[in-house]
Protein backbone atom coordinates (compact mmCIF):
# COMPACT_ATOMS: atom_id res chain seq x y z
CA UNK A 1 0.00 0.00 0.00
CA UNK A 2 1.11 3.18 -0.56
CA UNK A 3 -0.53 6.86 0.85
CA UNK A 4 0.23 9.92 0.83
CA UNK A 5 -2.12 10.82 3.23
CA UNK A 6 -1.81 11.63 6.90
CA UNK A 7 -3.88 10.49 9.29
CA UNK A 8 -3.65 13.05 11.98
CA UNK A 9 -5.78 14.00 15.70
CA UNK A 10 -5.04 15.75 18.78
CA UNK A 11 -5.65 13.50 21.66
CA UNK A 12 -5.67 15.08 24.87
CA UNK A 13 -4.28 12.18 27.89
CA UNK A 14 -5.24 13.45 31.79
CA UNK A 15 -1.49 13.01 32.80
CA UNK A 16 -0.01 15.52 30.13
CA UNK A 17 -0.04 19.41 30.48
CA UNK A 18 -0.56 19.44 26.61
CA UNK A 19 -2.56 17.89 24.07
CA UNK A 20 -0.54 15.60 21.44
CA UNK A 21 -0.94 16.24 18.13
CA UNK A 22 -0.24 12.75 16.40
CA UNK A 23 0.39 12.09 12.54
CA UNK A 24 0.69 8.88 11.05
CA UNK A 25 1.35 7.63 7.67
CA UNK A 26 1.61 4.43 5.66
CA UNK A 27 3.76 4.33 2.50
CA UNK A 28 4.85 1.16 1.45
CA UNK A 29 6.72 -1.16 3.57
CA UNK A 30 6.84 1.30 6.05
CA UNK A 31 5.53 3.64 8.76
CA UNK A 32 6.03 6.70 9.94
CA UNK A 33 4.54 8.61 12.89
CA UNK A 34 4.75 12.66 14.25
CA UNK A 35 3.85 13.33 17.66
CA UNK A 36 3.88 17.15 19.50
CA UNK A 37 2.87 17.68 23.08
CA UNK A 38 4.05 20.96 24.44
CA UNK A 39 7.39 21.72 22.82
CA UNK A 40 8.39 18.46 22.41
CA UNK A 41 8.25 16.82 18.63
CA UNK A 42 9.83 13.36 17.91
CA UNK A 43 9.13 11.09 14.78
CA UNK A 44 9.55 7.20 14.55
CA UNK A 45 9.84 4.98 12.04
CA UNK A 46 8.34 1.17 12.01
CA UNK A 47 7.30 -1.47 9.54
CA UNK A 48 3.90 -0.80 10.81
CA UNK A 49 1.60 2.49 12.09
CA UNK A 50 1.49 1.10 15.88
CA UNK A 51 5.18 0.33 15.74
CA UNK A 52 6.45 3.56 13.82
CA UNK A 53 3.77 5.70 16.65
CA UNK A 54 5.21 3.72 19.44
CA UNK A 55 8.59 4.35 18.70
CA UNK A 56 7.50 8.37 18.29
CA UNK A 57 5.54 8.09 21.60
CA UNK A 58 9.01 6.13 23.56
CA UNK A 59 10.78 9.57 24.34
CA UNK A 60 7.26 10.46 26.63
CA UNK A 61 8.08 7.72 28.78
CA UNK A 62 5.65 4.43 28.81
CA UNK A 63 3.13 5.68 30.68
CA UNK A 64 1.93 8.32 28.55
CA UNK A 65 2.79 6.11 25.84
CA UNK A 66 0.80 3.50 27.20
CA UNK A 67 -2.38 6.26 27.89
CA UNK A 68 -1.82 7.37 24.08
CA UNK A 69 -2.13 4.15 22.69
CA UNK A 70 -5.13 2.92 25.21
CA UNK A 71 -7.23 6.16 24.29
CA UNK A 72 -10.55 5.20 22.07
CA UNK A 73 -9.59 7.84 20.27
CA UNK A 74 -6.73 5.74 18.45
CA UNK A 75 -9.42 3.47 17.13
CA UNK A 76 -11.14 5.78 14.95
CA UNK A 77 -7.72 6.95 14.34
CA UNK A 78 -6.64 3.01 13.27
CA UNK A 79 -10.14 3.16 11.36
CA UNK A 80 -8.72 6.22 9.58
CA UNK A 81 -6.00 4.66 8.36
CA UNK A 82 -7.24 1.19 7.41
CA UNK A 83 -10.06 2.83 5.24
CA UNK A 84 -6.82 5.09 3.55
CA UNK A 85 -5.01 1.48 3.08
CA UNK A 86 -8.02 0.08 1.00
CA UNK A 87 -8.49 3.47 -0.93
CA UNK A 88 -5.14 3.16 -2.16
């Protein structure tokens, strides 16, 4: 599959000061993920979304990473992106 779309939300977690702005895209073989909260912005790369956004999430610490990735937010944000998979 290959997208050149984004599939991007702002997810706000109780333990963070700051909302995280998360992007994720899948193009080809590969993954890649944005995340902001505050003035902190990393990026990861993965063979898949979840492994490319937990990689982006790691510098947060696994706590909020583990709160990101729990929030039922991500699931119409994994819906997002599996519907942009079979579009493309």
């Amino acid at each position: 599959m290959e997208t050149s779309a984004w599939v991007e939300l702002e997810l706000h977690v109780g333990m963070a000061a700051a909302p995280f702005r998360i992007r994720v895209r899948e193009d080809g073989e590969r993954s890649t993920a944005s995340v902001a909260c505050g003035e902190m912005t990393t990026n990861g790369i993965g063979a898949t979304a979840r492994e490319a956004l937990v990689a982006a999430l790691a510098p947060f610490g696994s706590r909020l990473t583990t709160a990101v990735m729990a929030a039922p937010a991500m699931f119409a944000a994994s819906a997002t992106l599996l519907a942009a998979r079979d579009a493309g």
